[in-house]
N, C-alpha and C. Protein backbone atom coordinates (compact mmCIF):
# COMPACT_ATOMS: atom_id res chain seq x y z
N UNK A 1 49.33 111.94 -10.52
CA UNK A 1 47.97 111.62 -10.91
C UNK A 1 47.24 112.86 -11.40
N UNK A 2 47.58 113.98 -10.50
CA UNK A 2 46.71 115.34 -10.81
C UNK A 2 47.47 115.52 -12.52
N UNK A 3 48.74 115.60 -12.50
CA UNK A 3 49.43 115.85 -13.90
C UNK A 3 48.70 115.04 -14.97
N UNK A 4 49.18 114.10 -14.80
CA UNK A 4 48.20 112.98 -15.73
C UNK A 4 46.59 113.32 -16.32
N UNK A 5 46.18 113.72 -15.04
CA UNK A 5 44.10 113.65 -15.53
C UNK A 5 44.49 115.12 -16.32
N UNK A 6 45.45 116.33 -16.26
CA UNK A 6 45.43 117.40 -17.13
C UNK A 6 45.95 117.32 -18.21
N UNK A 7 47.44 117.04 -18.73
CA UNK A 7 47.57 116.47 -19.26
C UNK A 7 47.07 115.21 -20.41
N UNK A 8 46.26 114.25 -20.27
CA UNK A 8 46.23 113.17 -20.57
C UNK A 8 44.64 112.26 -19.57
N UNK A 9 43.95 113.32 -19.36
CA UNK A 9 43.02 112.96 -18.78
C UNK A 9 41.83 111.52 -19.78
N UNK A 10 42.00 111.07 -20.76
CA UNK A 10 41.21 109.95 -21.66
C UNK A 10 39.77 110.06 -21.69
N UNK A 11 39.04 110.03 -20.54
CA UNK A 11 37.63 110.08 -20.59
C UNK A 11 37.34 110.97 -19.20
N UNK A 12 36.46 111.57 -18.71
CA UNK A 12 35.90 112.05 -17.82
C UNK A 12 34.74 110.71 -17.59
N UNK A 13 34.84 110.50 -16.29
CA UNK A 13 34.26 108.92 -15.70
C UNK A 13 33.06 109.21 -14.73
N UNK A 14 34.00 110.62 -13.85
CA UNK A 14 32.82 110.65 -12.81
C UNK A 14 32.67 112.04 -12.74
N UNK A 15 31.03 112.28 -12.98
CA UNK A 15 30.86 113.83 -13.29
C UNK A 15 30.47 114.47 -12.02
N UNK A 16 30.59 115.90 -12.60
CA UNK A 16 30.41 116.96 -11.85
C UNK A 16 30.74 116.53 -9.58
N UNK A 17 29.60 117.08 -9.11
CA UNK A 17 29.43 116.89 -7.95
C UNK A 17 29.59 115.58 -7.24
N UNK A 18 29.48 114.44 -8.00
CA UNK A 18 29.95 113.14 -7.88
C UNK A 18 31.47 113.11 -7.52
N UNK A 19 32.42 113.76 -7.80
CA UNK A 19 33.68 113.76 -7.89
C UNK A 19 34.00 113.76 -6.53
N UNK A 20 33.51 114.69 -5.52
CA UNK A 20 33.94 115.04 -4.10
C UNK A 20 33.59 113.74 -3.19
N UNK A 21 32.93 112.72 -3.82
CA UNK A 21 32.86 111.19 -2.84
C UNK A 21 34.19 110.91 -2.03
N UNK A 22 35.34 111.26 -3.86
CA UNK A 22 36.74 110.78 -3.50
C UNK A 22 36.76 111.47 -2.27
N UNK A 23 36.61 112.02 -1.48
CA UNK A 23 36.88 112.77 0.20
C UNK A 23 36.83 111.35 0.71
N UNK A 24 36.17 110.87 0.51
CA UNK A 24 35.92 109.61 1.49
C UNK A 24 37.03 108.61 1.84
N UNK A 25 37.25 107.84 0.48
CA UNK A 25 38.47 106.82 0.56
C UNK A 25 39.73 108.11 0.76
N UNK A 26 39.73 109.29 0.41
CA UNK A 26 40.91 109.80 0.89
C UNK A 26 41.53 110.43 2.27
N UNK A 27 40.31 110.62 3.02
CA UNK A 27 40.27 111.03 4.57
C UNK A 27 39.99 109.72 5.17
N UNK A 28 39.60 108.41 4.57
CA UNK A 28 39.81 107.39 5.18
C UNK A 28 40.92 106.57 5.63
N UNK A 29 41.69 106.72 4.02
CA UNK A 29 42.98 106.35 4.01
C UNK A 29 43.89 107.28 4.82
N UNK A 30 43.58 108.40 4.80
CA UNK A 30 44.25 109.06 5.67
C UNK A 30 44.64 109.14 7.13
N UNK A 31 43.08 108.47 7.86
CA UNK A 31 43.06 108.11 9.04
C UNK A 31 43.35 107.42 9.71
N UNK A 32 43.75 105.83 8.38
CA UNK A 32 44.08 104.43 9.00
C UNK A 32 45.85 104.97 8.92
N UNK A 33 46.31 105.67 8.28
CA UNK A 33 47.60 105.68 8.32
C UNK A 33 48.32 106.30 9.60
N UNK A 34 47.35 107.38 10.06
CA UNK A 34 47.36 108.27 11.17
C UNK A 34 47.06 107.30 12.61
N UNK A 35 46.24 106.36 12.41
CA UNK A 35 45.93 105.34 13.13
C UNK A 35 47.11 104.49 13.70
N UNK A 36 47.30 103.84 11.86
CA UNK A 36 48.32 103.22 12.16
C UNK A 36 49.92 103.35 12.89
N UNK A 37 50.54 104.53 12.43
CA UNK A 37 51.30 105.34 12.45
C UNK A 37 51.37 105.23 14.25
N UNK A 38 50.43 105.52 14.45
CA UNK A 38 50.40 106.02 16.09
C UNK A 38 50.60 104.82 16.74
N UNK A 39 49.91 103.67 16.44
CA UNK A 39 50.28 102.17 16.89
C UNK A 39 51.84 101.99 17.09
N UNK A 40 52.04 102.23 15.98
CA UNK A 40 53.56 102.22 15.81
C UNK A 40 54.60 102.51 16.46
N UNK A 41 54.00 104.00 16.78
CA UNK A 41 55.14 105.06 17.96
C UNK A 41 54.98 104.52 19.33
N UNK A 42 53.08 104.28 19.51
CA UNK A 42 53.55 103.79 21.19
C UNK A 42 53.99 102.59 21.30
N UNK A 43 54.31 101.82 20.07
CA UNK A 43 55.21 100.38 20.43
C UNK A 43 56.45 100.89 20.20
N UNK A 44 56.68 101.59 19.66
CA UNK A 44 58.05 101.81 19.84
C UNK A 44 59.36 100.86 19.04
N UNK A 45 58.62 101.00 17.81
CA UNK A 45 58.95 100.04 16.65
C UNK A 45 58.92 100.87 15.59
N UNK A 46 59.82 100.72 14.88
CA UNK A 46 60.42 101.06 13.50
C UNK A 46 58.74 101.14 12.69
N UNK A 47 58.74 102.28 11.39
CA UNK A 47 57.95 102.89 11.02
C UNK A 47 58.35 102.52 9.41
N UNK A 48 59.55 102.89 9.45
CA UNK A 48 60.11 103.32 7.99
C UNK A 48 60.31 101.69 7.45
N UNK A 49 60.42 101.72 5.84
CA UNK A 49 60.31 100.76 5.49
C UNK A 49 61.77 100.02 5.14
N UNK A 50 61.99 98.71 5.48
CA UNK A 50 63.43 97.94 5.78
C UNK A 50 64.34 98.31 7.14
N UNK A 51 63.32 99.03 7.94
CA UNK A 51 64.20 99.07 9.36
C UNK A 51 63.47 97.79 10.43
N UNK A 52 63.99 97.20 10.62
CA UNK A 52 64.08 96.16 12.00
C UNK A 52 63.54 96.78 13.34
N UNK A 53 61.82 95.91 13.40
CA UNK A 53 60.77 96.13 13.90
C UNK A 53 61.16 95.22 15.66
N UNK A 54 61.15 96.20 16.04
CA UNK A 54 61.47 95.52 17.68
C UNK A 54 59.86 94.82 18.18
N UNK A 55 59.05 95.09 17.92
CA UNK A 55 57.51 94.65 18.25
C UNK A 55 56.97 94.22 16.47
N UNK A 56 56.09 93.02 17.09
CA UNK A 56 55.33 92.96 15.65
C UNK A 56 54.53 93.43 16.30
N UNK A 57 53.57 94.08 15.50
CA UNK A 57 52.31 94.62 16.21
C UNK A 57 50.98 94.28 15.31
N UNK A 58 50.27 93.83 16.34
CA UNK A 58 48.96 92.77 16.22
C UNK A 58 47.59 93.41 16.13
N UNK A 59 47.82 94.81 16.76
CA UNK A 59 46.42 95.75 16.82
C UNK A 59 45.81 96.46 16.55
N UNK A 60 44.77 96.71 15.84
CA UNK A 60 44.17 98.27 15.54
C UNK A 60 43.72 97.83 14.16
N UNK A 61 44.17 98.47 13.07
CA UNK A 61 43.91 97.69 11.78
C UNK A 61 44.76 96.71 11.29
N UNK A 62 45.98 96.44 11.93
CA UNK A 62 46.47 94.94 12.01
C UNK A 62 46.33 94.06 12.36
N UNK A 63 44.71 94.19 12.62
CA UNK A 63 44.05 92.79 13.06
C UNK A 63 43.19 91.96 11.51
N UNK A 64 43.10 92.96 10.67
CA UNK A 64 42.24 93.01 9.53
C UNK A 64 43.35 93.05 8.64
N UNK A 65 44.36 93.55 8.51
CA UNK A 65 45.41 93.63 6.88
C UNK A 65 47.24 93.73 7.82
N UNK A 66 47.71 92.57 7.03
CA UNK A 66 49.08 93.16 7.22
C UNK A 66 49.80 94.18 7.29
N UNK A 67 49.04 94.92 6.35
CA UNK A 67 49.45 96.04 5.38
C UNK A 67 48.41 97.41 5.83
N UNK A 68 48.30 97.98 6.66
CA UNK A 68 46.81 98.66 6.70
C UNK A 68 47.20 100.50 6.09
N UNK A 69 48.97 100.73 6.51
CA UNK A 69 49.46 102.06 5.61
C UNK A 69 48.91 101.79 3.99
N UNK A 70 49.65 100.62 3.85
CA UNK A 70 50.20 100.61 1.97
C UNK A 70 48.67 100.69 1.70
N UNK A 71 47.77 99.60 2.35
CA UNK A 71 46.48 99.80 1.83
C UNK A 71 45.80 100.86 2.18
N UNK A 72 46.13 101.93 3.02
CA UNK A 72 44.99 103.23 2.82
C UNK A 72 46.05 104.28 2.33
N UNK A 73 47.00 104.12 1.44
CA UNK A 73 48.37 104.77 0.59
C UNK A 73 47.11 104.53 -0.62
N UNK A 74 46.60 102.80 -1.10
CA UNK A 74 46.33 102.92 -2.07
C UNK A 74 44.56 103.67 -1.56
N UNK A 75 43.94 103.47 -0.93
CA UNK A 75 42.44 104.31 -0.62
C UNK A 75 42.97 105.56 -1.21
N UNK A 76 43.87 106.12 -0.61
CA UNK A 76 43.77 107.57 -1.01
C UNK A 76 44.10 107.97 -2.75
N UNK A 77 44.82 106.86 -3.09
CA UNK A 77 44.72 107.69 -4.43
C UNK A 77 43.72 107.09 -5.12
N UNK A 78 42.92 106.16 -4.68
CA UNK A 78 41.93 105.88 -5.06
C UNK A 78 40.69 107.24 -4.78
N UNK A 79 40.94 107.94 -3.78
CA UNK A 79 40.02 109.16 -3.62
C UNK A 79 40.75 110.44 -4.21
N UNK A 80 42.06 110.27 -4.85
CA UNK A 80 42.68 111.63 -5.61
C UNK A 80 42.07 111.32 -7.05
N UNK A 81 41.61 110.44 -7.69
CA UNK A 81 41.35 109.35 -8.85
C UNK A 81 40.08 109.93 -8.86
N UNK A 82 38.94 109.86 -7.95
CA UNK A 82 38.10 109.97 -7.92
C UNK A 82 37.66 111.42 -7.83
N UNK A 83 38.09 112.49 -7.18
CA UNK A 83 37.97 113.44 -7.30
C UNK A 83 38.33 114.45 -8.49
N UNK A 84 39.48 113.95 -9.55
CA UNK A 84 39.70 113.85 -10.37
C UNK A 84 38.68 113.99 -11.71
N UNK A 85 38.45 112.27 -11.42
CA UNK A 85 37.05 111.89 -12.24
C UNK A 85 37.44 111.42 -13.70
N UNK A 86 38.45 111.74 -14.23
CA UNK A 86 38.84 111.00 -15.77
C UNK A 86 39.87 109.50 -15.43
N UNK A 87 39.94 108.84 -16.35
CA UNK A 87 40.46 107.78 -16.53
C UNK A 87 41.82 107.49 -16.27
N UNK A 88 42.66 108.24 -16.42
CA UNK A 88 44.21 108.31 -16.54
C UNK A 88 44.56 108.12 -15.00
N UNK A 89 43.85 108.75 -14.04
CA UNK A 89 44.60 108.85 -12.49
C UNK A 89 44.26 107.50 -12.07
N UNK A 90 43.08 106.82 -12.49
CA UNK A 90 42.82 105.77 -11.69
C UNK A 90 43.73 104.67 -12.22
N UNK A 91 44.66 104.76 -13.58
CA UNK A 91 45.65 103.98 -13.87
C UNK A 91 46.98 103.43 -13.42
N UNK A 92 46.87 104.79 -12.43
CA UNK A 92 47.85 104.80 -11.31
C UNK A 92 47.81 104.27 -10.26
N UNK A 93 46.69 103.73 -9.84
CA UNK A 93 45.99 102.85 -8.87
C UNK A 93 46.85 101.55 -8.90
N UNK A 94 46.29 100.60 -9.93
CA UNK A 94 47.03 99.20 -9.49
C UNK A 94 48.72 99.42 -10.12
N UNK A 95 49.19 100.16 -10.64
CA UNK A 95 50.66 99.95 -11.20
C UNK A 95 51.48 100.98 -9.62
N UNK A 96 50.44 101.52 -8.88
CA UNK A 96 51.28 101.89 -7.03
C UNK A 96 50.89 100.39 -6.38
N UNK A 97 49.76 99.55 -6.17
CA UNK A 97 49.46 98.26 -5.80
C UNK A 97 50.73 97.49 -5.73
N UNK A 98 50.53 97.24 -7.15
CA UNK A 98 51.89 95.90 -7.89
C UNK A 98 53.32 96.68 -7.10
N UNK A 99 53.71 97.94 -7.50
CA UNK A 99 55.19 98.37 -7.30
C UNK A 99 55.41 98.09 -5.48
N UNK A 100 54.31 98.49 -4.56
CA UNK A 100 53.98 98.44 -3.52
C UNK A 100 54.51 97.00 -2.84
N UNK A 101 53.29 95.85 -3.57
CA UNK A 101 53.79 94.45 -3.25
C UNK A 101 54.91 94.04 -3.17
N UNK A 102 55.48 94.14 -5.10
CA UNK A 102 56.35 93.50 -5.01
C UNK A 102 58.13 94.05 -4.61
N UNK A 103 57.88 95.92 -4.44
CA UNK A 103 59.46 96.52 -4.22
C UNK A 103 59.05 96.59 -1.89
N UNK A 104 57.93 96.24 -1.62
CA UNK A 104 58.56 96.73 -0.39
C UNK A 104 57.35 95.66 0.41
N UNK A 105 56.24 95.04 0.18
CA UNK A 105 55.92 94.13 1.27
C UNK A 105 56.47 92.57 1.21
N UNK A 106 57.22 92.41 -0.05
CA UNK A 106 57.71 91.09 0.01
C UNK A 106 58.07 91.14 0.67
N UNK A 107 59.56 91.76 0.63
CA UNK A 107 60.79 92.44 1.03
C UNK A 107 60.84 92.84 2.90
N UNK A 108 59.64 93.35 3.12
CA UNK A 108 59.49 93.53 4.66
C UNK A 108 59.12 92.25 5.13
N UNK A 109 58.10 91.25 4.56
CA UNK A 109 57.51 90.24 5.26
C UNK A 109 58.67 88.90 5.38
N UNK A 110 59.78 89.24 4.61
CA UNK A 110 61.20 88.58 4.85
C UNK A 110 61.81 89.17 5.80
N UNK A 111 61.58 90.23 6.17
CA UNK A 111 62.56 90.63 7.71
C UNK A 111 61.87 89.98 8.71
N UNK A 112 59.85 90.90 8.44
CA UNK A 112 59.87 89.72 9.60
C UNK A 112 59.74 88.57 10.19
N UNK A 113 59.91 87.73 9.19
CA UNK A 113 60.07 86.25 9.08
C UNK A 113 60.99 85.76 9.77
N UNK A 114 62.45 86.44 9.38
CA UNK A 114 63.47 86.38 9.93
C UNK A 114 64.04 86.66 11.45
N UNK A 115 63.02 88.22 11.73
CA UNK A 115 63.10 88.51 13.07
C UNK A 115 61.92 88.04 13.75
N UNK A 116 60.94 87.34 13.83
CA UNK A 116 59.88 87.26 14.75
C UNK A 116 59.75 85.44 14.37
N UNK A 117 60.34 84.73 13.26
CA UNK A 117 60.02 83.69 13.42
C UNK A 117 58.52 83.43 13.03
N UNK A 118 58.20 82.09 13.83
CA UNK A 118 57.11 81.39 14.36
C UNK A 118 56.04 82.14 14.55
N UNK A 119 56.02 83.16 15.28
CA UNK A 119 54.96 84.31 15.59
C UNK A 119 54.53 84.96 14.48
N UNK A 120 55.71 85.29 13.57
CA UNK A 120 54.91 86.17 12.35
C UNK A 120 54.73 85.18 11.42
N UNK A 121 54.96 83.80 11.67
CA UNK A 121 54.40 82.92 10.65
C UNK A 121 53.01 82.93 10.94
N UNK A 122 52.71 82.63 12.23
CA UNK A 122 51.17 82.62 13.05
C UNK A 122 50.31 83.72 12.35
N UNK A 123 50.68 84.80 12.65
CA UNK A 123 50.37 86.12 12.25
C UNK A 123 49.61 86.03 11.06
N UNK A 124 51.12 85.80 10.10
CA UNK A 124 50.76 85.53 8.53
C UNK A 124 49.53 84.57 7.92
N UNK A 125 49.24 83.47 9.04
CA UNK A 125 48.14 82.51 8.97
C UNK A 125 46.81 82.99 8.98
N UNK A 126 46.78 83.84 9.77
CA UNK A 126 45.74 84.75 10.64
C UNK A 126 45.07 85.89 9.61
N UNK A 127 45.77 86.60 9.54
CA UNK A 127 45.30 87.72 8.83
C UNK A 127 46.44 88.39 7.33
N UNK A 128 45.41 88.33 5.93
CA UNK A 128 45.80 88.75 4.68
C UNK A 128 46.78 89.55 4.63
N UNK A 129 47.22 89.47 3.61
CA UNK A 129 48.23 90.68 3.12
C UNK A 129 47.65 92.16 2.73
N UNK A 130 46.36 91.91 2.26
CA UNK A 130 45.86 93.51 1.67
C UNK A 130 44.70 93.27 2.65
N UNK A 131 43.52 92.39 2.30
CA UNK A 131 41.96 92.36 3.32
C UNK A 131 41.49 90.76 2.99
């Protein structure tokens, strides 16, 4: 993204002192991952993506998004975009979204379909894929 806005930056979007907002969605995103992450370890369940999750886990910001890494993966480059400030980085935004969906949460929400059943159908009823 940084390559891109130098490179191939198109328009300058968000000026000057405006730019440092991006801190926000990017220490946000940063925190739910750190959040999340930690959920993770004290369940004591697989982290990495296509490994076989011994716990589904129901709490923290997985009460609000299936997804609460991938979605503060995309916050943050939504705050590298923004700090940035030209057009080109924020292009990178939905084409990490789409690759996101469709190469690794389909793909996981079939394991745990497979391993949790009924429960992660429940789950799936309950609470979105992104918000």
């Amino acid at each position: 993204m940084v390559a891109l806005h130098f490179i191939a930056p198109i328009r300058q979007v968000i000026p000057g002192a405006f730019r440092f907002l991006g801190l926000i969605p990017l220490a946000g995103g940063l925190a739910v991952v750190l959040w999340a992450a930690g959920i993770f370890d004290r369940a004591v369940t697989a982290i990495k993506p296509f490994q076989e999750s011994s716990v589904l886990v129901q709490r923290g910001p997985f009460l609000v998004s299936r997804n609460p890494m991938y979605l503060s993966m995309v916050c943050g480059l939504v705050g590298v975009a923004m700090l940035a400030g030209s057009v080109s980085p924020f292009l990178v935004v939905p084409a990490f979204a789409i690759l996101i969906d469709r190469r690794f949460i389909r793909a996981e929400e079939a394991i745990l379909e497979r391993r949790f059943g009924a429960e992660y159908l429940d789950y799936k009823a309950r609470v979105r894929r992104w918000l």
